[in-house]
N, C-alpha and C. Protein backbone atom coordinates (compact mmCIF):
# COMPACT_ATOMS: atom_id res chain seq x y z
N UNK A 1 26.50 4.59 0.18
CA UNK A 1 26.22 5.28 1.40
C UNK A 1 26.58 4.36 2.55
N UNK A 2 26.98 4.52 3.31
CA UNK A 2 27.41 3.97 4.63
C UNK A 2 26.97 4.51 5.94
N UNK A 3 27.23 3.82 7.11
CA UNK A 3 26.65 4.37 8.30
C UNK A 3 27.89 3.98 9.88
N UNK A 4 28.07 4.98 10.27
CA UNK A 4 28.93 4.43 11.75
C UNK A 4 28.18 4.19 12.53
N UNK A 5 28.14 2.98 12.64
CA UNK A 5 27.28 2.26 13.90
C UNK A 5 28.56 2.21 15.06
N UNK A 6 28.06 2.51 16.46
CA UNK A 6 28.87 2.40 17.55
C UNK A 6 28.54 1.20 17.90
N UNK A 7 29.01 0.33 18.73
CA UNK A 7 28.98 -0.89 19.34
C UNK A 7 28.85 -0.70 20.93
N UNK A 8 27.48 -0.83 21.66
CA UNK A 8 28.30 -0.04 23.07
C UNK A 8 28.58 -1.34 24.01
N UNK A 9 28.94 -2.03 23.76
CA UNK A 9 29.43 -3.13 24.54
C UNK A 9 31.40 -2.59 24.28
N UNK A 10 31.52 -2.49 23.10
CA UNK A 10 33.48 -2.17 23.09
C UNK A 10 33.40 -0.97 22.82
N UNK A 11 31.86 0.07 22.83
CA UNK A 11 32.44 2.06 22.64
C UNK A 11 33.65 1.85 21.20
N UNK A 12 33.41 0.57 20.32
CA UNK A 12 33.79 1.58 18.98
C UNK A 12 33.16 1.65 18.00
N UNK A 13 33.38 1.96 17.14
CA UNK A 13 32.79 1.94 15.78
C UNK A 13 32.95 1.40 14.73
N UNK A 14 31.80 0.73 13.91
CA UNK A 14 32.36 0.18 12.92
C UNK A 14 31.37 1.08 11.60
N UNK A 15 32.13 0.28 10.46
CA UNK A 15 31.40 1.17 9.05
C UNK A 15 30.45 0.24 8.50
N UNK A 16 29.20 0.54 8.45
CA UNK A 16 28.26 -0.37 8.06
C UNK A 16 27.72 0.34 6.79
N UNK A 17 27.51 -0.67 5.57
CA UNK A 17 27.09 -0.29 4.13
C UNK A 17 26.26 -0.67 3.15
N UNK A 18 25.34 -0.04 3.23
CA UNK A 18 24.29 -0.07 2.03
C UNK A 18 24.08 -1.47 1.25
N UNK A 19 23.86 -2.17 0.92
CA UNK A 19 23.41 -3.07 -0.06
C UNK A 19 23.03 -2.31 -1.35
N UNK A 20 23.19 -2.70 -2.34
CA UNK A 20 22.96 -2.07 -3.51
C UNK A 20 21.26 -2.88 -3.75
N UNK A 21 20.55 -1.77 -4.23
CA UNK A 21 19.10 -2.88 -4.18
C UNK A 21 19.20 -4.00 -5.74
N UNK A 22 20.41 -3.99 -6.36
CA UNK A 22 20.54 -5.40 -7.05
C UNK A 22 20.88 -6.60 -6.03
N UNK A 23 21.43 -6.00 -4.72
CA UNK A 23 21.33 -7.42 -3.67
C UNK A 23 20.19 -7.78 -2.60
N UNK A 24 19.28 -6.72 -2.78
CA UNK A 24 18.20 -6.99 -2.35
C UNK A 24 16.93 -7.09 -3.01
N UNK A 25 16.69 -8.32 -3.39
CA UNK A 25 15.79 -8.55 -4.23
C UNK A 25 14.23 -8.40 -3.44
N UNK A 26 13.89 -8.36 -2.28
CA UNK A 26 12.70 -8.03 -1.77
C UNK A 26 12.56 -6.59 -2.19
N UNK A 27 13.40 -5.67 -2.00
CA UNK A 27 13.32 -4.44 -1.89
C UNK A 27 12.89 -4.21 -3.63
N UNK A 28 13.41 -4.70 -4.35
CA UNK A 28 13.24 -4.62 -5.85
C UNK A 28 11.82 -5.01 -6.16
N UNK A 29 11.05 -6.05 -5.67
CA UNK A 29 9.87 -6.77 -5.81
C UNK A 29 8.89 -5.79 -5.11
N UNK A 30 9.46 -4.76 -3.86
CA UNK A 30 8.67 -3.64 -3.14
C UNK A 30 8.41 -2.46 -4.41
N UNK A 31 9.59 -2.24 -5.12
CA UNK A 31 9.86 -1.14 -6.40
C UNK A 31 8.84 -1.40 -7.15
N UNK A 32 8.64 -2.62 -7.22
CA UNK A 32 7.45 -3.04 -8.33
C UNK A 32 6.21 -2.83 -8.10
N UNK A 33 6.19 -3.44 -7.32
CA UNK A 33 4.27 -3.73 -6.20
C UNK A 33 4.41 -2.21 -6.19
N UNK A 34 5.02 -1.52 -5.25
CA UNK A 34 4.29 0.09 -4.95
C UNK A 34 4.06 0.84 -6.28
N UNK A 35 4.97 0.85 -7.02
CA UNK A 35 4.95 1.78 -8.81
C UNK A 35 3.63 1.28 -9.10
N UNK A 36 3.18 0.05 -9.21
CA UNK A 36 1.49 -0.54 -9.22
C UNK A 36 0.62 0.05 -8.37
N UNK A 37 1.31 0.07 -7.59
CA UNK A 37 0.12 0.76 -6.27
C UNK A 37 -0.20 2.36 -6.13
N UNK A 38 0.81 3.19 -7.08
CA UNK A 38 0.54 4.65 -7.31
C UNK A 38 -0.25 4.49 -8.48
N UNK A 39 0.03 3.50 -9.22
CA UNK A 39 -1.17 3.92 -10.78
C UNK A 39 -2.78 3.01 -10.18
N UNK A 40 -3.00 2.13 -9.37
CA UNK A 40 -3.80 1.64 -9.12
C UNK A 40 -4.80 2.82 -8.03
N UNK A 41 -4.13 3.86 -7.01
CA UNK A 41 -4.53 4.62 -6.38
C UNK A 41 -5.26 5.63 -7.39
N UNK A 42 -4.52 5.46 -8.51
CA UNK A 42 -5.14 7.52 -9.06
C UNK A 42 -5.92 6.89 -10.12
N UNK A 43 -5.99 5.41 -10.43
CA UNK A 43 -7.09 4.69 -11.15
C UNK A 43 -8.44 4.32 -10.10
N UNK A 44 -8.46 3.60 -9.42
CA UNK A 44 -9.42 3.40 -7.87
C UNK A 44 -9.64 4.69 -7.30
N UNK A 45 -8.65 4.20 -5.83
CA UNK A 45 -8.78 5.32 -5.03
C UNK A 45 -9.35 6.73 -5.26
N UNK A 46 -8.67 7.31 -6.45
CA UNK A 46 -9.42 9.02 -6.31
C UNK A 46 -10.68 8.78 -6.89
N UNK A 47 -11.20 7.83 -7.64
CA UNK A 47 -12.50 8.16 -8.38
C UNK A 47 -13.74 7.94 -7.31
N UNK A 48 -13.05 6.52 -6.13
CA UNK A 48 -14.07 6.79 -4.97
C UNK A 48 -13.73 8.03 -3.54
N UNK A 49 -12.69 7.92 -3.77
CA UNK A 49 -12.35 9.52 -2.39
C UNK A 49 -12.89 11.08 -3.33
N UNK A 50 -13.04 10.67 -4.39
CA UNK A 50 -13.78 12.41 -5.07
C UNK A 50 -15.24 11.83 -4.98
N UNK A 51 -15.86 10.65 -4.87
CA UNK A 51 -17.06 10.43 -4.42
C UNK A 51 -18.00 10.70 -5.55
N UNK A 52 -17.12 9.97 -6.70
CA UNK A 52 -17.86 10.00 -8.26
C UNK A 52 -18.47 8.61 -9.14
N UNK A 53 -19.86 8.74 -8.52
CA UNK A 53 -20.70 7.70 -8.93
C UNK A 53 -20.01 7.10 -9.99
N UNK A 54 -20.05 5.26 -9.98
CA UNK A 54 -19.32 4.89 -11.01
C UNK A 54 -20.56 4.41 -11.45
N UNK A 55 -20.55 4.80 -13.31
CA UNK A 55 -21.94 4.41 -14.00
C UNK A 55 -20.82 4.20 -15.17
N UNK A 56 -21.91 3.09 -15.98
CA UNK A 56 -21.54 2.70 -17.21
C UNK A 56 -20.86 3.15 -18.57
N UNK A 57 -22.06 4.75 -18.29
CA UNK A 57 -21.91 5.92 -19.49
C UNK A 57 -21.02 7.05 -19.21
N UNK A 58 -20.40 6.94 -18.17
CA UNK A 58 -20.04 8.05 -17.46
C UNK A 58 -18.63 8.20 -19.06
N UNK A 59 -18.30 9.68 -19.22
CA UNK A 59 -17.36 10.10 -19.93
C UNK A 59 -16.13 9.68 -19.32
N UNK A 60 -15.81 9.80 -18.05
CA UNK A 60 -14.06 9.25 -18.10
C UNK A 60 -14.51 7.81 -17.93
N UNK A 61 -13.21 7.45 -18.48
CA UNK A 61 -12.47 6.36 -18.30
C UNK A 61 -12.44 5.77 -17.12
N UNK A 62 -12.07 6.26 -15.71
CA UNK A 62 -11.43 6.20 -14.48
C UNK A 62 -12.78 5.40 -13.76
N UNK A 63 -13.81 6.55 -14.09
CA UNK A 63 -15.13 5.61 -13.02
C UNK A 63 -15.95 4.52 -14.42
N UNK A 64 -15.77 4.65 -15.40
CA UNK A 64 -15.95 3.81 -16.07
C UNK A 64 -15.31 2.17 -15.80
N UNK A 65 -14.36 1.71 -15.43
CA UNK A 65 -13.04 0.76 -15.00
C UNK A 65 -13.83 0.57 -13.81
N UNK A 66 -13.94 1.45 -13.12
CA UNK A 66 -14.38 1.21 -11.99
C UNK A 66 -16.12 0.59 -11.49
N UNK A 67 -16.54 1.43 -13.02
CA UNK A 67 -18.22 0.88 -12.48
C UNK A 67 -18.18 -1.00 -12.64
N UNK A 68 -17.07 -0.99 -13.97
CA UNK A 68 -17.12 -2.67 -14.04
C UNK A 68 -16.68 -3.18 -12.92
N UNK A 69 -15.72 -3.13 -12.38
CA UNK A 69 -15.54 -3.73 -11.25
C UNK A 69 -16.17 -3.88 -10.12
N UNK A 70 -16.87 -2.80 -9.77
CA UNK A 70 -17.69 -2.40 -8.56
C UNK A 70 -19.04 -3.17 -8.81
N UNK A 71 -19.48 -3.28 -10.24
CA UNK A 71 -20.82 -3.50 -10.25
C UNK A 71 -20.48 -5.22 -10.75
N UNK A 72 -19.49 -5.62 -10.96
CA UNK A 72 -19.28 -7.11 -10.66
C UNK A 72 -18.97 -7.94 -9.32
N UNK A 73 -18.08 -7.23 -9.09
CA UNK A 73 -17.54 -7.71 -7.51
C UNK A 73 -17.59 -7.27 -6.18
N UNK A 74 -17.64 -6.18 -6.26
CA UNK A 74 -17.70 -4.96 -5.08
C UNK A 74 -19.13 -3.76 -4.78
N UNK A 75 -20.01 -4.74 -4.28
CA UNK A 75 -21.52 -3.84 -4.35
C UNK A 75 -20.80 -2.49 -3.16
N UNK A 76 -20.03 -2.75 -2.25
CA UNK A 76 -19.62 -1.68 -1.21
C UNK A 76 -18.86 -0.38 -1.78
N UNK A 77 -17.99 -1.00 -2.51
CA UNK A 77 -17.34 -0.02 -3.29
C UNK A 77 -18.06 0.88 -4.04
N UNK A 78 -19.47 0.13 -5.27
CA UNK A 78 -20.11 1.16 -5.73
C UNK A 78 -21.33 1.98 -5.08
N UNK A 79 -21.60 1.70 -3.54
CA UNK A 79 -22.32 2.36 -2.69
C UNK A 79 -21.93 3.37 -2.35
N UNK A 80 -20.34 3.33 -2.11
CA UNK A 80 -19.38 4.46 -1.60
C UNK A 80 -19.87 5.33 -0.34
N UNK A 81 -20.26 4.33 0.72
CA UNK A 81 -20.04 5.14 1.76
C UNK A 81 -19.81 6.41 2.43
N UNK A 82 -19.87 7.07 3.22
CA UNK A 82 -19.06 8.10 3.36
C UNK A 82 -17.19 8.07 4.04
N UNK A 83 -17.31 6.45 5.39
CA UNK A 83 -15.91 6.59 5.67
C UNK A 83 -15.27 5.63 4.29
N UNK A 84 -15.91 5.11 3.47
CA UNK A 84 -15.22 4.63 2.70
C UNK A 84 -14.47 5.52 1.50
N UNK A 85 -15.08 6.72 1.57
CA UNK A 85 -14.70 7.75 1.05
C UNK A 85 -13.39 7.96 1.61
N UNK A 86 -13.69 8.28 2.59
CA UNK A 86 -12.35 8.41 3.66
C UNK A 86 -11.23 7.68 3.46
N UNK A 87 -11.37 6.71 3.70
CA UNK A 87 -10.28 5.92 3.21
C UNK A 87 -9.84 5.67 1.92
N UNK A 88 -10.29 5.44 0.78
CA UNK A 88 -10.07 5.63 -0.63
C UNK A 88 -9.11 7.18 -0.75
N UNK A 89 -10.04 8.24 0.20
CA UNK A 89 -9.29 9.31 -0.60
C UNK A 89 -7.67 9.64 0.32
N UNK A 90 -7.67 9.19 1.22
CA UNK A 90 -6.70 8.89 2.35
C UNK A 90 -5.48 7.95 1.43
N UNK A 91 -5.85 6.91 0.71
CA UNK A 91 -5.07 6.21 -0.38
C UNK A 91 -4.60 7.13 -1.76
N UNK A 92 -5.53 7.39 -1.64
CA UNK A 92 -5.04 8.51 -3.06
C UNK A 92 -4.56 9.89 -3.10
N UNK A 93 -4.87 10.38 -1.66
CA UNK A 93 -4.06 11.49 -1.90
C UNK A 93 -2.81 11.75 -0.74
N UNK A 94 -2.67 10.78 -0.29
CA UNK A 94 -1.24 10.25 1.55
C UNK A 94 -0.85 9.46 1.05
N UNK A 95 -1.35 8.40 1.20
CA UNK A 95 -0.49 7.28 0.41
C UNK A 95 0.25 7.11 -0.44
N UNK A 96 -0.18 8.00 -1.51
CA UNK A 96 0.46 8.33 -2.75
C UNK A 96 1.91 8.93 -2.72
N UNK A 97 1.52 9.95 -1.56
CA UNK A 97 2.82 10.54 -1.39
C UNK A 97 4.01 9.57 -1.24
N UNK A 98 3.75 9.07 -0.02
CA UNK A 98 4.54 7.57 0.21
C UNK A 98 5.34 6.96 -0.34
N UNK A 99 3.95 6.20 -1.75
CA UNK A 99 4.32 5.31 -2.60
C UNK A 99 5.88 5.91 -3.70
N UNK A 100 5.40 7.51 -3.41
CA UNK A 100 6.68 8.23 -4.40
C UNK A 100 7.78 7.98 -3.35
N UNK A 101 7.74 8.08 -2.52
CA UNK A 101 9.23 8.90 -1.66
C UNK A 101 9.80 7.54 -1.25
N UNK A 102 8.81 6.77 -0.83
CA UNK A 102 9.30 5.09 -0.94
C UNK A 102 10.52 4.33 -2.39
N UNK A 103 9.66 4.68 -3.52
CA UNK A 103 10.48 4.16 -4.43
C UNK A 103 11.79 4.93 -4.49
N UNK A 104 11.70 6.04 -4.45
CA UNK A 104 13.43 6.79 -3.89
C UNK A 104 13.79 5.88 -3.07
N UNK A 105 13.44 5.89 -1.59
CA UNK A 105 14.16 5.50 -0.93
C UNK A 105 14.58 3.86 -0.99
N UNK A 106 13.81 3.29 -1.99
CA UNK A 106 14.35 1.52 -1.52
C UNK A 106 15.59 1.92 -3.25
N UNK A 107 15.32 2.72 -4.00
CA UNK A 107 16.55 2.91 -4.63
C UNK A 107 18.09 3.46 -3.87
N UNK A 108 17.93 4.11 -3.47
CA UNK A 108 18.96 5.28 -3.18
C UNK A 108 19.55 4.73 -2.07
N UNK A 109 18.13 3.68 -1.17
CA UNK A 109 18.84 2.93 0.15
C UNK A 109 18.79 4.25 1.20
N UNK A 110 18.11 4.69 1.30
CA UNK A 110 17.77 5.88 2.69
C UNK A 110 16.69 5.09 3.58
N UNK A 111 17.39 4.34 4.40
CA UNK A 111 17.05 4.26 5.91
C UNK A 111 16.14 4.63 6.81
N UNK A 112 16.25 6.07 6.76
CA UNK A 112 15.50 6.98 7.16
C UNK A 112 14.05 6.51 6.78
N UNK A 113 13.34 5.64 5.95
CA UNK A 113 12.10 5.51 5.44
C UNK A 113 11.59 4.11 6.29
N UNK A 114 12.61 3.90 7.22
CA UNK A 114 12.19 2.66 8.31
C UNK A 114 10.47 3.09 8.58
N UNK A 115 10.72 4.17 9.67
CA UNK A 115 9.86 4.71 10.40
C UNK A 115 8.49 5.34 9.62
N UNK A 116 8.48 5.83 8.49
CA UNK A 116 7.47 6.18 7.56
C UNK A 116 6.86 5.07 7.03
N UNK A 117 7.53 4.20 6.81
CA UNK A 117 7.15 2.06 6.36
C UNK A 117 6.61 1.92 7.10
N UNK A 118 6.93 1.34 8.84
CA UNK A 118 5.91 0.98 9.73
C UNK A 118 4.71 1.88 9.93
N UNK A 119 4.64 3.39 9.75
CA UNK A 119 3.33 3.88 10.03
C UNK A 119 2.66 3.91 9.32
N UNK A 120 2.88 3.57 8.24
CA UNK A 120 2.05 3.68 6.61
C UNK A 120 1.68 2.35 6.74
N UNK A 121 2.38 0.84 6.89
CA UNK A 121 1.61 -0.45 7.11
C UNK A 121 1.17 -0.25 7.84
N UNK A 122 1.23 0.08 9.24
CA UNK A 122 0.55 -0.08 10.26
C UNK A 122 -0.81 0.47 10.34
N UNK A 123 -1.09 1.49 9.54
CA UNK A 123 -2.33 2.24 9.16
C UNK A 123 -3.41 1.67 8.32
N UNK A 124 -2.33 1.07 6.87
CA UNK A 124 -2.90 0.54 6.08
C UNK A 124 -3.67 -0.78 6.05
N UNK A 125 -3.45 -1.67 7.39
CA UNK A 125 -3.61 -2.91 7.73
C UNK A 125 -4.35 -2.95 8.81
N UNK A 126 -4.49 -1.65 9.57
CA UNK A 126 -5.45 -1.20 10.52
C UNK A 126 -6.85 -0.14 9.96
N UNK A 127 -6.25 0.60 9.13
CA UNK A 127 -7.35 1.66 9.58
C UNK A 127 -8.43 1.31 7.71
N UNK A 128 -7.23 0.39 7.03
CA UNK A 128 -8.10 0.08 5.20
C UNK A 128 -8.51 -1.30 5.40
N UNK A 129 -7.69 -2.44 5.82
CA UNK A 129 -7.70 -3.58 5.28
C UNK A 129 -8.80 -4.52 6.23
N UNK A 130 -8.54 -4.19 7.46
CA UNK A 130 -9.72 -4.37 8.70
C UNK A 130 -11.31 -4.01 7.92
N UNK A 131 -11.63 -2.89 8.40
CA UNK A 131 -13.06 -2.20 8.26
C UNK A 131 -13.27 -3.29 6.67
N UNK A 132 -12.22 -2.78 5.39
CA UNK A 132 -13.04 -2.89 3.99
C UNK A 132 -13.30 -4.29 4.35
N UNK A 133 -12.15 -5.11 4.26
CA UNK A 133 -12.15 -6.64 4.76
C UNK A 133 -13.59 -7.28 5.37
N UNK A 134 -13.38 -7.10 6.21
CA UNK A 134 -14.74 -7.17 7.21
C UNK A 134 -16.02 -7.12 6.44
N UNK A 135 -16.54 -5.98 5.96
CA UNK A 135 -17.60 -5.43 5.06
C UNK A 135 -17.34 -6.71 4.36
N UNK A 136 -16.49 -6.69 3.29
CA UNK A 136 -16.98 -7.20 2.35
C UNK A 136 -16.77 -9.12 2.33
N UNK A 137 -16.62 -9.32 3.00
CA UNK A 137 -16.29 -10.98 3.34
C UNK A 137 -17.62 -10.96 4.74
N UNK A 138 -17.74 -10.23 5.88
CA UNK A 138 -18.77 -10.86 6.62
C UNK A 138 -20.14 -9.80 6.97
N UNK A 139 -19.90 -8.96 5.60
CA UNK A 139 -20.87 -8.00 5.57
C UNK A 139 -22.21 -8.34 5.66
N UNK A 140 -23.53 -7.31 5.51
CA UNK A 140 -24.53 -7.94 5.25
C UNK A 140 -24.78 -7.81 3.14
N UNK A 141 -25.94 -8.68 2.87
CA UNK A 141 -26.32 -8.81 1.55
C UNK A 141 -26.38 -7.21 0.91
N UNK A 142 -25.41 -6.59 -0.46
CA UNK A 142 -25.68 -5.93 -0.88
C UNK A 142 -23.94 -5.04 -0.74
N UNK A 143 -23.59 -5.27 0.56
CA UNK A 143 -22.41 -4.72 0.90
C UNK A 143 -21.02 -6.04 0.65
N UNK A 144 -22.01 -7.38 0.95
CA UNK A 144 -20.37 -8.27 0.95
C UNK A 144 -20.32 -8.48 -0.90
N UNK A 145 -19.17 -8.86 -0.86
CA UNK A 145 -18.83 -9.33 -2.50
C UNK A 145 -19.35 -10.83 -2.57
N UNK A 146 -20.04 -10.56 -3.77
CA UNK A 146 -20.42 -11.57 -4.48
C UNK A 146 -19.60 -13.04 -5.39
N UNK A 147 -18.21 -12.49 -5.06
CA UNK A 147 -17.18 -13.30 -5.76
C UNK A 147 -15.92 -12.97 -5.07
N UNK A 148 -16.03 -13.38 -3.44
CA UNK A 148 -14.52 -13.76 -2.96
C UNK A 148 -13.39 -13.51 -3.75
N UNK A 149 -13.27 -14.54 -4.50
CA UNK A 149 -12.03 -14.97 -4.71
C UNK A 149 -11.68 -14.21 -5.76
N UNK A 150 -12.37 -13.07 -6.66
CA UNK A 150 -11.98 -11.73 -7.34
C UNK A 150 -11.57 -10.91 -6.39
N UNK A 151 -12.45 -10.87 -5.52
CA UNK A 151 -12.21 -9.24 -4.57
C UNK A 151 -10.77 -9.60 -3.74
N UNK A 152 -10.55 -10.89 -3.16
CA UNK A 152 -9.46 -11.23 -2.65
C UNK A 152 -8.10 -10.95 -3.89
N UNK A 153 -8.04 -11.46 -5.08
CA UNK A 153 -7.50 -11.21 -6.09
C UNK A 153 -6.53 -9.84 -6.17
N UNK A 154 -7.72 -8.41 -6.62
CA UNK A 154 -7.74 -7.54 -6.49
C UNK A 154 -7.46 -6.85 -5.34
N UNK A 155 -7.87 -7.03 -4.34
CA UNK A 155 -7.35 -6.16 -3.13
C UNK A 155 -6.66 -6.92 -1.88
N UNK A 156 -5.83 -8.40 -1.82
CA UNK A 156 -5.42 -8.95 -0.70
C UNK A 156 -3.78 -7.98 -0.72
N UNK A 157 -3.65 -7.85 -2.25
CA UNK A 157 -1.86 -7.64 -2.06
C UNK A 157 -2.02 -5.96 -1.22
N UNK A 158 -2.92 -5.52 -1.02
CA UNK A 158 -2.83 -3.83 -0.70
C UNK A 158 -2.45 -4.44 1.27
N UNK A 159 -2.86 -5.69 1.61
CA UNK A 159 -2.62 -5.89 3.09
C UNK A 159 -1.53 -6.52 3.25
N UNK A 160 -0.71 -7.55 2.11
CA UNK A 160 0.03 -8.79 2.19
C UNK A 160 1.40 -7.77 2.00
N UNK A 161 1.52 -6.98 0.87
CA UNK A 161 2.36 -6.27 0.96
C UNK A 161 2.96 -5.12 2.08
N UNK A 162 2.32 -4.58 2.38
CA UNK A 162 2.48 -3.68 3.15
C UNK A 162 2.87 -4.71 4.77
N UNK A 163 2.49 -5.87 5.02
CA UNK A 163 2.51 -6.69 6.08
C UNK A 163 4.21 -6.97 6.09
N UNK A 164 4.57 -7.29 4.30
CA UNK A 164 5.58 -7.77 4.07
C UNK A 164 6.70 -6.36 4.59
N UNK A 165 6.15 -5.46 3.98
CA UNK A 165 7.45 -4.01 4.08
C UNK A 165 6.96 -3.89 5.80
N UNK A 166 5.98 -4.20 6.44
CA UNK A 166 5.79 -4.34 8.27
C UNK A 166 7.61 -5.33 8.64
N UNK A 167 6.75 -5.85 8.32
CA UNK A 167 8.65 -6.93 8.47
C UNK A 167 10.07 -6.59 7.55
N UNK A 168 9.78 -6.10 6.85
CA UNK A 168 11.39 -5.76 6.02
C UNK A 168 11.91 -4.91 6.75
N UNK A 169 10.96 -3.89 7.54
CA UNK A 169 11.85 -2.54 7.92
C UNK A 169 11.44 -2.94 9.76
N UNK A 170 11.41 -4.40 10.07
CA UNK A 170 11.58 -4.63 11.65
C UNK A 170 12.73 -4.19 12.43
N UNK A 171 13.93 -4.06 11.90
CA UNK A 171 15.17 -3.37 12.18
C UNK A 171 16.05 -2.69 11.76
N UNK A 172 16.48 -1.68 12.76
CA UNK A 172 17.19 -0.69 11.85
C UNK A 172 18.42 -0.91 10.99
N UNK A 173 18.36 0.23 10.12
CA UNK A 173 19.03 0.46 8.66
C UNK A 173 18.80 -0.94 7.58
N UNK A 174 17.66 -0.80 7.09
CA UNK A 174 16.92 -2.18 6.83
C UNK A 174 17.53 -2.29 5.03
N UNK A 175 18.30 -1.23 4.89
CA UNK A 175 19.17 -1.60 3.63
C UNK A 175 20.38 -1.80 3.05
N UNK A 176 20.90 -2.56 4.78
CA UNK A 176 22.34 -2.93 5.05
C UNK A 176 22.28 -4.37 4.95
N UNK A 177 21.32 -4.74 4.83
CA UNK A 177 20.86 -6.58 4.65
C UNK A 177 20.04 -6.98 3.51
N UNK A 178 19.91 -8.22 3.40
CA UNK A 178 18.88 -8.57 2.05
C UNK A 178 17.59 -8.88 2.90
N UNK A 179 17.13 -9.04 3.89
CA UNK A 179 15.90 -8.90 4.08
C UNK A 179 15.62 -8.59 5.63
């Protein structure tokens, strides 16, 4: 795929072209992290945005995974809030979309997913990673995590990444370059 970029300093045009994402190895390492981040959403995310107590005995699987985690590391998570609801289910059922139409596009090299990248980090690093962050590092007793350096583990790449695709797609046609 290619693109005519005009030049308006000489009004002409030149042909500008795609990178194949075997030459962009960030974009390949994005393919990875997000494909994780759609099975990690409909594993997490929906079991707290459907607002389904995670207990020990519970029959699925989904809040089962989840009560261990929650009831080791994350007392906030298994309180489940109501905007934390919000946001969990905001991850699992928007985000998601994303995470699909994203991995098209860092394959196929469509451009066009500049602008959907910055509003999706920009959201995700504002409206998830702030508030949960906060809570659970300078929360009060019961809400912060009991083990940092798990909960950081588990949930830093959902801010580091998305920070990273903040900067990959800083300028346009962001799959005419390697980074």
């Amino acid at each position: 795929m290619f693109y005519i970029v005009t030049s308006p300093a000489a009004g002409s045009a030149t042909r500008t072209t795609n990178l194949p994402i075997t030459q962009r190895p960030i974009d390949f390492l994005f393919l990875v992290v997000f494909a994780v981040f759609i099975v990690t959403s409909i594993i997490s995310d929906s079991v707290e945005g459907l607002g389904l107590d995670q207990v020990a005995d519970s029959p699925n699987i989904l809040v089962r995974w989840n009560f261990w985690y929650a009831s080791n590391f994350d007392p906030l998570y298994q309180a489940h809030p109501l905007w934390l609801r919000f946001i969990s289910g905001t991850s699992a059922f928007v985000y998601i979309v994303f995470y699909v139409v994203l991995l098209f596009a860092l394959v196929r090299g469509w451009n066009w997913i500049q602008l959907p990248s910055v509003i999706y980090a920009t959201m995700i690093i504002a409206l998830t990673g702030i508030p949960i962050f906060g809570v659970e590092l300078f929360g009060p007793a019961g809400q912060a995590t009991p083990n940092v350096g798990v909960f950081l583990a588990f949930n830093l790449p959902y801010i580091v990444f998305p920070l990273l695709l903040l900067i990959r797609m800083r300028k346009p046609l962001p799959f005419t370059r390697r980074w």
